[in-house]
C-alpha atoms as a PDB file:
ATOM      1  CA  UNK A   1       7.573  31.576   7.041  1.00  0.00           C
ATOM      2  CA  UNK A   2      10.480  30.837   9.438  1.00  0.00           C
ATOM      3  CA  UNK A   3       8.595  31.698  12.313  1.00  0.00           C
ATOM      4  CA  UNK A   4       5.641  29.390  11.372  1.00  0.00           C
ATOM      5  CA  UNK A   5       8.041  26.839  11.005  1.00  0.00           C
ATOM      6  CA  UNK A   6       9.789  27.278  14.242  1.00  0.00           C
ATOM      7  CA  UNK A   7       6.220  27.354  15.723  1.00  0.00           C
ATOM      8  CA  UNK A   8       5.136  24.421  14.185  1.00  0.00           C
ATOM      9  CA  UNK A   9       8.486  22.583  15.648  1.00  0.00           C
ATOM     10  CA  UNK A  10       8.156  23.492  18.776  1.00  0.00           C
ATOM     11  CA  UNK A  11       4.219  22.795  18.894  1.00  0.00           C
ATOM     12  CA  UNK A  12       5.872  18.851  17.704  1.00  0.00           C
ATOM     13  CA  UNK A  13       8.157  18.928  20.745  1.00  0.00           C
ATOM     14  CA  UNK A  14       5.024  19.632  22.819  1.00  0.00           C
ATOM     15  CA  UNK A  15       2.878  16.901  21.951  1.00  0.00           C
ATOM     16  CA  UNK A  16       6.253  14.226  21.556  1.00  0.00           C
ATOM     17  CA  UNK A  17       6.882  15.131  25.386  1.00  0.00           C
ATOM     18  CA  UNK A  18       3.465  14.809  26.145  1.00  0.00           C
ATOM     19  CA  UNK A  19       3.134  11.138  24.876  1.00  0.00           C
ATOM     20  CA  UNK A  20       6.740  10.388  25.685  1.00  0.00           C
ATOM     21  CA  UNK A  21       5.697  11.067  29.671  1.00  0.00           C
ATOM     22  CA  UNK A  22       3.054   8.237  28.981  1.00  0.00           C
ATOM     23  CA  UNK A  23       5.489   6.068  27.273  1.00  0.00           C
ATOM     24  CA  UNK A  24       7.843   6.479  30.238  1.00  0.00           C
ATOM     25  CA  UNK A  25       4.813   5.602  32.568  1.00  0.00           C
ATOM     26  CA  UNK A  26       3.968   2.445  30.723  1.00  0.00           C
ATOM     27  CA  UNK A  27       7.315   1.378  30.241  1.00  0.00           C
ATOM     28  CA  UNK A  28       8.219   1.256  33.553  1.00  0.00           C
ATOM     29  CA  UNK A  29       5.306  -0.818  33.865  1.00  0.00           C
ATOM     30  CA  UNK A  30       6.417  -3.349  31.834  1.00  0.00           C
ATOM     31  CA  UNK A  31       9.642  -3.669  33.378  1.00  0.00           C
ATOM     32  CA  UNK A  32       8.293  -4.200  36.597  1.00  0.00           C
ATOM     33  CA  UNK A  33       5.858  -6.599  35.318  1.00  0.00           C
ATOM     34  CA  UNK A  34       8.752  -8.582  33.212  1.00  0.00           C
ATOM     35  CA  UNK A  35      11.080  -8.966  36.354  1.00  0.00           C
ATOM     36  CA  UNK A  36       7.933  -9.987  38.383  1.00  0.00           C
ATOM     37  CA  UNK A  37       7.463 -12.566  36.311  1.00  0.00           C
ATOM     38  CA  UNK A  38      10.470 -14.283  36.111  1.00  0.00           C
ATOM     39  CA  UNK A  39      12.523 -12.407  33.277  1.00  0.00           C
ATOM     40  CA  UNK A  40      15.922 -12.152  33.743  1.00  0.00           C
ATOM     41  CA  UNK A  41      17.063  -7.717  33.976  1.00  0.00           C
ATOM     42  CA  UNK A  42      19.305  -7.981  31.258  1.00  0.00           C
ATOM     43  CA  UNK A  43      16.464  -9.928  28.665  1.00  0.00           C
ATOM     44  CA  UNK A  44      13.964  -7.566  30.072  1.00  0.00           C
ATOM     45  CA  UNK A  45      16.561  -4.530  29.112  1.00  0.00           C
ATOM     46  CA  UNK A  46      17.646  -6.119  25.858  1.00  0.00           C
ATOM     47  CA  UNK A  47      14.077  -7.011  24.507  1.00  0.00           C
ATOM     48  CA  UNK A  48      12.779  -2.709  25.320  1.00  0.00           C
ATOM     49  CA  UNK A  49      16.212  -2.084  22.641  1.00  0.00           C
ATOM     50  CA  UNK A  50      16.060  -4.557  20.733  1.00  0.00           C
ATOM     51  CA  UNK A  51      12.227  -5.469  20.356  1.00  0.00           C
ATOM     52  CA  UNK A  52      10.824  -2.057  20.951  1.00  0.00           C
ATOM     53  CA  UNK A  53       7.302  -2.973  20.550  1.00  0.00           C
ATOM     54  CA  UNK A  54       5.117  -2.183  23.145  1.00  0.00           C
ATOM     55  CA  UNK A  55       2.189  -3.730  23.484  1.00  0.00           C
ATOM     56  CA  UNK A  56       3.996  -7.154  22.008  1.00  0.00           C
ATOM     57  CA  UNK A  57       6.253  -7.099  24.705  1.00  0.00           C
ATOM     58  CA  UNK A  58       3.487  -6.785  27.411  1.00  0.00           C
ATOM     59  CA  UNK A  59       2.145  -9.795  25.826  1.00  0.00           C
ATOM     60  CA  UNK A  60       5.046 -11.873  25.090  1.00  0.00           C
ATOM     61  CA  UNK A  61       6.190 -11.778  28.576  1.00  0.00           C
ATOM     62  CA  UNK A  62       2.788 -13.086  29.516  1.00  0.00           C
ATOM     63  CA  UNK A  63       3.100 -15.705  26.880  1.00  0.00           C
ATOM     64  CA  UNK A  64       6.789 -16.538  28.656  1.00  0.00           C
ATOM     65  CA  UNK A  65       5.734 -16.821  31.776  1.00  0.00           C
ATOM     66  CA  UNK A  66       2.775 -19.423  31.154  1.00  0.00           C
ATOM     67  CA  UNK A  67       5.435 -21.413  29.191  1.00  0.00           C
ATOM     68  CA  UNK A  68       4.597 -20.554  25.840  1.00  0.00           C
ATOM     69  CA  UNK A  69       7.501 -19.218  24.146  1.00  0.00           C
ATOM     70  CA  UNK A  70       7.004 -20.212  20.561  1.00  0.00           C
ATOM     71  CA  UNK A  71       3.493 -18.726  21.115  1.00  0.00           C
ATOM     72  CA  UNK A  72       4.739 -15.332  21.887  1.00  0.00           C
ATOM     73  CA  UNK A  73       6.858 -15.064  18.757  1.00  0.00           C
ATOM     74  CA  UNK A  74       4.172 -15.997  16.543  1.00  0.00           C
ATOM     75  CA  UNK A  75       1.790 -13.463  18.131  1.00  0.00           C
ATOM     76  CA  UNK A  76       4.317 -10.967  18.408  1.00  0.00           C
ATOM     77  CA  UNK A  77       5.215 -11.502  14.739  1.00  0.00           C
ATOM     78  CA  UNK A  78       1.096 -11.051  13.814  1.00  0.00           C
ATOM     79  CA  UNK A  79       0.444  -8.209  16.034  1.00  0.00           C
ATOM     80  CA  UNK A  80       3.178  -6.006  14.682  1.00  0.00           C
ATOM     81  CA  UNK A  81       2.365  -6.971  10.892  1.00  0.00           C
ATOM     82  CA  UNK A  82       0.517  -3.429  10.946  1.00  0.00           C
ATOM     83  CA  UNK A  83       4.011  -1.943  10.566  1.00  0.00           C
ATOM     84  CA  UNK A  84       4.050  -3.443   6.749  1.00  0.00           C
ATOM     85  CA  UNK A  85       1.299  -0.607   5.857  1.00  0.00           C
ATOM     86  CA  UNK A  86       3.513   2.085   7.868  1.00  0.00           C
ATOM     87  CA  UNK A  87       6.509   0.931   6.076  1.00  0.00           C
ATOM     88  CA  UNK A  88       5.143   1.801   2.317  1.00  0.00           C
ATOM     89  CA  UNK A  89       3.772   4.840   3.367  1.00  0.00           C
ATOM     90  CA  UNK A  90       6.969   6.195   4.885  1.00  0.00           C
ATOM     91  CA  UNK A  91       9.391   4.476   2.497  1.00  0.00           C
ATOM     92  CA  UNK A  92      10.285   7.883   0.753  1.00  0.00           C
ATOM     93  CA  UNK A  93      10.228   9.515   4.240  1.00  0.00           C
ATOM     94  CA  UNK A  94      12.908   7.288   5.698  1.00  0.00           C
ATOM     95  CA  UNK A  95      15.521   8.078   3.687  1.00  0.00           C
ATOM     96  CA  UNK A  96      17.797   6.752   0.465  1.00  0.00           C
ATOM     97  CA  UNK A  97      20.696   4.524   2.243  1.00  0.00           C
ATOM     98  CA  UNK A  98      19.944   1.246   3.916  1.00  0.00           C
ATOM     99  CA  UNK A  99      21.188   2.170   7.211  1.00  0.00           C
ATOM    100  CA  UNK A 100      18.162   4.736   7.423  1.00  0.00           C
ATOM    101  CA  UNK A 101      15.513   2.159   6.323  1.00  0.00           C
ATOM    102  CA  UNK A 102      16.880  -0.299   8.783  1.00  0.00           C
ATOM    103  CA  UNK A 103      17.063   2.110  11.677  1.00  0.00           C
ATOM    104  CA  UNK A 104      13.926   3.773  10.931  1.00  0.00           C
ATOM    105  CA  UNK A 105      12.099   0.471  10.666  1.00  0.00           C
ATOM    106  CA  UNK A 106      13.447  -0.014  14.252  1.00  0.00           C
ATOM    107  CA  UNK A 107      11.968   3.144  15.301  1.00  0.00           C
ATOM    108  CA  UNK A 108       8.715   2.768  13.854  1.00  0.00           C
ATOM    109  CA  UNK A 109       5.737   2.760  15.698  1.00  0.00           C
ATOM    110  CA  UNK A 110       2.117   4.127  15.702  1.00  0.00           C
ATOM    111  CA  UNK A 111       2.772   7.784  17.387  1.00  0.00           C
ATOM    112  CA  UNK A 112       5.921   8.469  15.794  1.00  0.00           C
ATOM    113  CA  UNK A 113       4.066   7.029  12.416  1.00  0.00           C
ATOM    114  CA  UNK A 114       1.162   9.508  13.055  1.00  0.00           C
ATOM    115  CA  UNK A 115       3.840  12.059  13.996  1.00  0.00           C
ATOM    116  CA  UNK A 116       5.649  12.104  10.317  1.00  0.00           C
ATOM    117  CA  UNK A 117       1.935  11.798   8.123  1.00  0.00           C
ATOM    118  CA  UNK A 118       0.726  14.497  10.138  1.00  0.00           C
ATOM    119  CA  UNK A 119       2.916  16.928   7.845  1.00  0.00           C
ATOM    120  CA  UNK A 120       3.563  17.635   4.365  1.00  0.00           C
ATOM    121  CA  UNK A 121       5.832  14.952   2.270  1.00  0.00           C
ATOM    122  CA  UNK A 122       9.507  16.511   2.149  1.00  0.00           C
ATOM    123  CA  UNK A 123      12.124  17.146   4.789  1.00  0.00           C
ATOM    124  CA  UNK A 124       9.160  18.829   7.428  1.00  0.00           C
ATOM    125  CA  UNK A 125       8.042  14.844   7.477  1.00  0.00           C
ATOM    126  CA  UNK A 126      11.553  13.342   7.817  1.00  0.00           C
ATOM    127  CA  UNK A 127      12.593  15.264  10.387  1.00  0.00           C
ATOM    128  CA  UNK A 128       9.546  14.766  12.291  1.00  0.00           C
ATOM    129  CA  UNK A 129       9.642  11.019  11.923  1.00  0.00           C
ATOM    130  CA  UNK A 130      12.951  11.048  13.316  1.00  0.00           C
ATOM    131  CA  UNK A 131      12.521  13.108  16.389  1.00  0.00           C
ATOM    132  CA  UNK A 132       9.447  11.475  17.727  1.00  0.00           C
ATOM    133  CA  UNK A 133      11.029   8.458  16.336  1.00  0.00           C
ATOM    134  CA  UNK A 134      14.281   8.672  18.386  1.00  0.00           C
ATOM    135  CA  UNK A 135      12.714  10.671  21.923  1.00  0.00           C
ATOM    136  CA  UNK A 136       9.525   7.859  21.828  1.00  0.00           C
ATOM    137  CA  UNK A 137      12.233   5.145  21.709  1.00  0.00           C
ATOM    138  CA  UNK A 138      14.516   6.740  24.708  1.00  0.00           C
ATOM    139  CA  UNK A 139      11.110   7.329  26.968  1.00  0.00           C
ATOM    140  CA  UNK A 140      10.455   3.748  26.199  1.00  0.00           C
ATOM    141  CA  UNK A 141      14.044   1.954  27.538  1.00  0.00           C
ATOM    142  CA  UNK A 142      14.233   5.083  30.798  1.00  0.00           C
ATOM    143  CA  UNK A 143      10.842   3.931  31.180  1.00  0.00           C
ATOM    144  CA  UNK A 144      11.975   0.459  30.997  1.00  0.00           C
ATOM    145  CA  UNK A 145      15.151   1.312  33.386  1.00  0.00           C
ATOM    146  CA  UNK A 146      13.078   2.475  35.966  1.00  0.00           C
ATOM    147  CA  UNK A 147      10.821  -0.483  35.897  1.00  0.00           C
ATOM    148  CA  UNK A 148      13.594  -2.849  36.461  1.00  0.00           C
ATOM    149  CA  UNK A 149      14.912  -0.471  39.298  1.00  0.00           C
ATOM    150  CA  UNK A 150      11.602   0.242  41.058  1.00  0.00           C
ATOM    151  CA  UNK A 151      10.332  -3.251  40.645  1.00  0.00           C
ATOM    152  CA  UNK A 152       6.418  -3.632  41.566  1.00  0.00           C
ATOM    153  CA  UNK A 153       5.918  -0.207  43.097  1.00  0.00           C
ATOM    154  CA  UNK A 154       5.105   0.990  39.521  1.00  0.00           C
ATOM    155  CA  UNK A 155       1.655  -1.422  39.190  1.00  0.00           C
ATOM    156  CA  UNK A 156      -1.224  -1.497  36.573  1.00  0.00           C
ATOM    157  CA  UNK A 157      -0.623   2.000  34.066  1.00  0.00           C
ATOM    158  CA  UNK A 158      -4.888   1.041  33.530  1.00  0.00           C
ATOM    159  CA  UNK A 159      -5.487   2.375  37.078  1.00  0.00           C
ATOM    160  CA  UNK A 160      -3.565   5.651  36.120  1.00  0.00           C
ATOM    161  CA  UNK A 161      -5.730   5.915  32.792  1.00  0.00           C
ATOM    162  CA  UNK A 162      -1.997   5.991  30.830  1.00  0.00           C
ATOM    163  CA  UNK A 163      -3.358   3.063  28.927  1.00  0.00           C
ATOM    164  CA  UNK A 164      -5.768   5.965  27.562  1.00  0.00           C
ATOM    165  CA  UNK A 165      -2.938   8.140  26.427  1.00  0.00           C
ATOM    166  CA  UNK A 166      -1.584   6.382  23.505  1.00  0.00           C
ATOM    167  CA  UNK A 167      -4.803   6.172  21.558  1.00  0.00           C
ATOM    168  CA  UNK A 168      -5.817   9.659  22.699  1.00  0.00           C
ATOM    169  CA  UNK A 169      -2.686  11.097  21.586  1.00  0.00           C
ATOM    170  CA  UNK A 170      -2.924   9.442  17.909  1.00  0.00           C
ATOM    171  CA  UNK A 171      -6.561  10.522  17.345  1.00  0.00           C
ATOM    172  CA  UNK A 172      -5.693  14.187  17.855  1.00  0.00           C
ATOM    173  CA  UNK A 173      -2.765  13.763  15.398  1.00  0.00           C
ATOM    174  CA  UNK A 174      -5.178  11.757  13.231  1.00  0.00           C
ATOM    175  CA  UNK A 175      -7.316  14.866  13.086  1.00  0.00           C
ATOM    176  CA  UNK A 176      -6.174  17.292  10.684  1.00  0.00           C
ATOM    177  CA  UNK A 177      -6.073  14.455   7.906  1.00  0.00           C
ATOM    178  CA  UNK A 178      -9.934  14.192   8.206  1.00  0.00           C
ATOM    179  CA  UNK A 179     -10.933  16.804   6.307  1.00  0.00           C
ATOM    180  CA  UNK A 180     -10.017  14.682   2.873  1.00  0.00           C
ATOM    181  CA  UNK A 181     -13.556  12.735   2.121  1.00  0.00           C
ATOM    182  CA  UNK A 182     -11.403   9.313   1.072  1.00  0.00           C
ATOM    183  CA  UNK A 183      -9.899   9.423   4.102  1.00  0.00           C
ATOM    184  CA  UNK A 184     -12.591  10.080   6.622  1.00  0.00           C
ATOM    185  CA  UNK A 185     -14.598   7.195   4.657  1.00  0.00           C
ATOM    186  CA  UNK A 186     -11.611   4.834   5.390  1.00  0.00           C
ATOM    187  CA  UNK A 187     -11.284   5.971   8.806  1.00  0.00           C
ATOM    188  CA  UNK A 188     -14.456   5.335   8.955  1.00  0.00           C
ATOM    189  CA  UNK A 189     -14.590   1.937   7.299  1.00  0.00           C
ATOM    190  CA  UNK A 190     -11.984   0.717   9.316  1.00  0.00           C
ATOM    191  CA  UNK A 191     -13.018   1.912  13.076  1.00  0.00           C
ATOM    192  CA  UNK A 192     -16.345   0.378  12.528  1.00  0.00           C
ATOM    193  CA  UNK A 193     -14.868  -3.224  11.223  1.00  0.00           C
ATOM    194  CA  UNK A 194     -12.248  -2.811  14.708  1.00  0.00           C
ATOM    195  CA  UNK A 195     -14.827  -2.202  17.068  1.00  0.00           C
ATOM    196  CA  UNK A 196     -17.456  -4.924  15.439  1.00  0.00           C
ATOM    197  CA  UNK A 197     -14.297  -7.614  15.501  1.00  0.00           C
ATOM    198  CA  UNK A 198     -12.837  -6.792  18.992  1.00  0.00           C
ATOM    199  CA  UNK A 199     -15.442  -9.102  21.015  1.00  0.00           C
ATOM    200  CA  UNK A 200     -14.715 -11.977  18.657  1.00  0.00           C
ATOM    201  CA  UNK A 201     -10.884 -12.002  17.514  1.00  0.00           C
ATOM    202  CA  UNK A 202      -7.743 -11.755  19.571  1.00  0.00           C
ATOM    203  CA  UNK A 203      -5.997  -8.616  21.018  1.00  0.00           C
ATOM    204  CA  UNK A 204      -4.331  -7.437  17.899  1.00  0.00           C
ATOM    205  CA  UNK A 205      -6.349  -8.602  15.073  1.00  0.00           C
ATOM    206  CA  UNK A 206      -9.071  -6.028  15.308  1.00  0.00           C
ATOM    207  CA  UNK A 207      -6.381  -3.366  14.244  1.00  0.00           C
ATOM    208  CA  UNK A 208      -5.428  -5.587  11.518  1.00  0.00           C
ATOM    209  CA  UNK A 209      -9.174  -6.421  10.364  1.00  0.00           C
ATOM    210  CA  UNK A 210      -9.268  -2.499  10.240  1.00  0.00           C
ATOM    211  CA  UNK A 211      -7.254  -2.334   7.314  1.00  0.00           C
ATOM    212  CA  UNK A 212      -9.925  -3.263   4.792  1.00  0.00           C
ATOM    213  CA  UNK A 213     -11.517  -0.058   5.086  1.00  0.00           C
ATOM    214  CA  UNK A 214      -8.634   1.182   2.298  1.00  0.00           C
ATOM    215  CA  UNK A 215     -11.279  -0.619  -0.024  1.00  0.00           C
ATOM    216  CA  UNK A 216     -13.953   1.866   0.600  1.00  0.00           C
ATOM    217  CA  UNK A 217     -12.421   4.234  -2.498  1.00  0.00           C
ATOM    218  CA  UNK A 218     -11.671   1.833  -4.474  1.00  0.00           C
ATOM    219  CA  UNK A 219     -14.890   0.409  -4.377  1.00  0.00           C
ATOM    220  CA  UNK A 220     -16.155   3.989  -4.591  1.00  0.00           C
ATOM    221  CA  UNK A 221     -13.825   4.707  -7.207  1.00  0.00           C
ATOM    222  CA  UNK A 222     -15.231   1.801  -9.722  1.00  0.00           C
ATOM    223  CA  UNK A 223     -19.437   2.291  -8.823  1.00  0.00           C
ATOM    224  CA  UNK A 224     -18.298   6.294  -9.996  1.00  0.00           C
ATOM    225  CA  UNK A 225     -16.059   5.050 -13.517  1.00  0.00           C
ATOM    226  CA  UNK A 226     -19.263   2.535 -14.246  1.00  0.00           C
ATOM    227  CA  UNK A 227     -21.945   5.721 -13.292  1.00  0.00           C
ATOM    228  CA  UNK A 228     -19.773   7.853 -15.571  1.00  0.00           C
ATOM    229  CA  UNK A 229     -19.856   5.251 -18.473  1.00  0.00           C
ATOM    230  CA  UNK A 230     -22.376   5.132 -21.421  1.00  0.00           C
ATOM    231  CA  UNK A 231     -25.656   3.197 -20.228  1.00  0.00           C
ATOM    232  CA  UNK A 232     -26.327   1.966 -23.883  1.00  0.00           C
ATOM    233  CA  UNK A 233     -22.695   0.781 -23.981  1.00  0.00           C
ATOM    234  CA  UNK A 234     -22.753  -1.225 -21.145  1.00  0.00           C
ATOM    235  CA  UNK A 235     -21.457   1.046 -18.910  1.00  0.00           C
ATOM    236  CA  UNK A 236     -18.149   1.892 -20.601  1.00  0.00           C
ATOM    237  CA  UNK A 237     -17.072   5.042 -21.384  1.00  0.00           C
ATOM    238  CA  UNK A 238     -17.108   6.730 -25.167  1.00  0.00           C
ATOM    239  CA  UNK A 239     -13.479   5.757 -26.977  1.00  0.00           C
ATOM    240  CA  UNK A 240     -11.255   8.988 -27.463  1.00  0.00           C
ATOM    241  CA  UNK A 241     -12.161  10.634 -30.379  1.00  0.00           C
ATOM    242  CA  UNK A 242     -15.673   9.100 -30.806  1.00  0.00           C
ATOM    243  CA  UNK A 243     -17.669  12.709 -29.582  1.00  0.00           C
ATOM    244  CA  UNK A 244     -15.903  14.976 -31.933  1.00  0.00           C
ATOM    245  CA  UNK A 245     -16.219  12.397 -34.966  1.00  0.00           C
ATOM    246  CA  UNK A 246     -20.118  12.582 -33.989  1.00  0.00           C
ATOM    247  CA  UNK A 247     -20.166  16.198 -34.025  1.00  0.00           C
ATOM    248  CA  UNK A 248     -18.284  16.181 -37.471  1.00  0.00           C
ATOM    249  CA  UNK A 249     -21.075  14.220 -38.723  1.00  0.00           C
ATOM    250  CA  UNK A 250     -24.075  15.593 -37.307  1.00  0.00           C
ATOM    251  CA  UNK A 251     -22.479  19.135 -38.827  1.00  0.00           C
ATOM    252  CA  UNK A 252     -22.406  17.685 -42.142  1.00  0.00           C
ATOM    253  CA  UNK A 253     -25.549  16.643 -42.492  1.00  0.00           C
ATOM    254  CA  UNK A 254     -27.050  20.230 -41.377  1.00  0.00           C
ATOM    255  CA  UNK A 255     -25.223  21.259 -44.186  1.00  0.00           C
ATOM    256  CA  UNK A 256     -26.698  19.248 -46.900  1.00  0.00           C
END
């Protein structure tokens, strides 16, 4: 059991090295780009720590530089709104004290998210929300670093194919939780509803859009409770009680 474990772990490290060598790529990107386009080193340092949100930052520097500031908040603030479904789903993974939640909202992104649901609920999840959690947030500032330091040499991560990495790296994590029905049907659900909504909405919303697919089961889940109800009772099931009082009945009149 230990060495499955030990396997499993080091399996983890794998694929967190793997994506954190993309992270790395694409953060240096974004320093470069941020210093090209105006941002002082140290804001350009301070937003990879203190902001630590990817593709938000790629766009609020964009925003900056065309002189839309207020702008970049407020999309900022709506493109990382995903994180509210990531933070009730790992609220028991994060840990009891308020420290943890705080820090481990910091370090909460998609990968390291995928990372921690990948594995059973319990300590196995914690501790892998916390390592992918705290090497995909050092990748991301080195990354950053070097940016800063190499200035334009770095240039588009799109013409490397790194932009492909991130999404690549999710879907195989994404994998193994396939094989529940519910959860392919709101994978499902959701993909199609991102990929129908990405010509028309925003960079950002398509991922939010996708969320509705969680109301595939429940919509699945009432058609089956009304299917499963009495027909001549409009649909709603027997009360408790009401079949064996019938059978009591229907055994005392074969008596008589």
């Amino acid at each position: 059991m230990r060495t499955a474990y030990r396997t499993g772990d080091a399996t983890m490290l794998r694929d967190v090295a793997a994506i954190g060598a993309a992270m790395i790529a694409v953060g240096a990107s974004f320093g470069a780009m941020a210093v090209a386009a105006g941002l002082p080193v140290w804001a350009t340092l301070a937003m990879s720590v203190l902001v630590y949100a990817g593709g938000a930052q790629f766009m609020a520097v964009g925003l900056v530089a065309a002189g839309s500031p207020l702008a970049a908040v407020l999309a900022g603030l709506l493109l990382n709104a995903r994180h509210l479904p990531f933070g009730l789903a790992l609220s028991a993974t994060l840990g009891p004290r308020r420290w943890q939640r705080l820090l481990g909202s910091h370090l909460m992104t998609d990968e390291a998210t995928a990372f921690a649901l990948a594995r059973p609920a319990g300590p196995g999840r914690r501790w892998a929300f916390w390592l992918a959690g705290t090497l995909l947030f050092l990748a991301w500032n080195v990354g950053t670093g070097l940016g800063v330091l190499a200035g334009g040499a770095v240039g588009d991560p799109a013409a490397l194919g790194l932009d492909a990495a991130f999404p690549a790296g999710l879907a195989a994590l994404l994998l193994p939780s396939l094989g529940d029905r519910d959860t392919r049907r709101v994978a499902l659900a959701g993909a199609g509803l991102a990929v129908l909504a990405t010509p028309v909405l925003p960079a950002g919303l398509p991922v939010l859009l996708a969320l509705a697919g969680l109301v595939a089961p429940a919509v699945r889940g009432r058609r089956r409770a009304g299917a499963e109800g009495d027909p001549a009772d409009g649909g709603r099931p027997a009360p408790a009680g009401a079949e064996e009082a019938g059978n009591v009945v229907r055994t005392g009149e074969a008596s008589c």
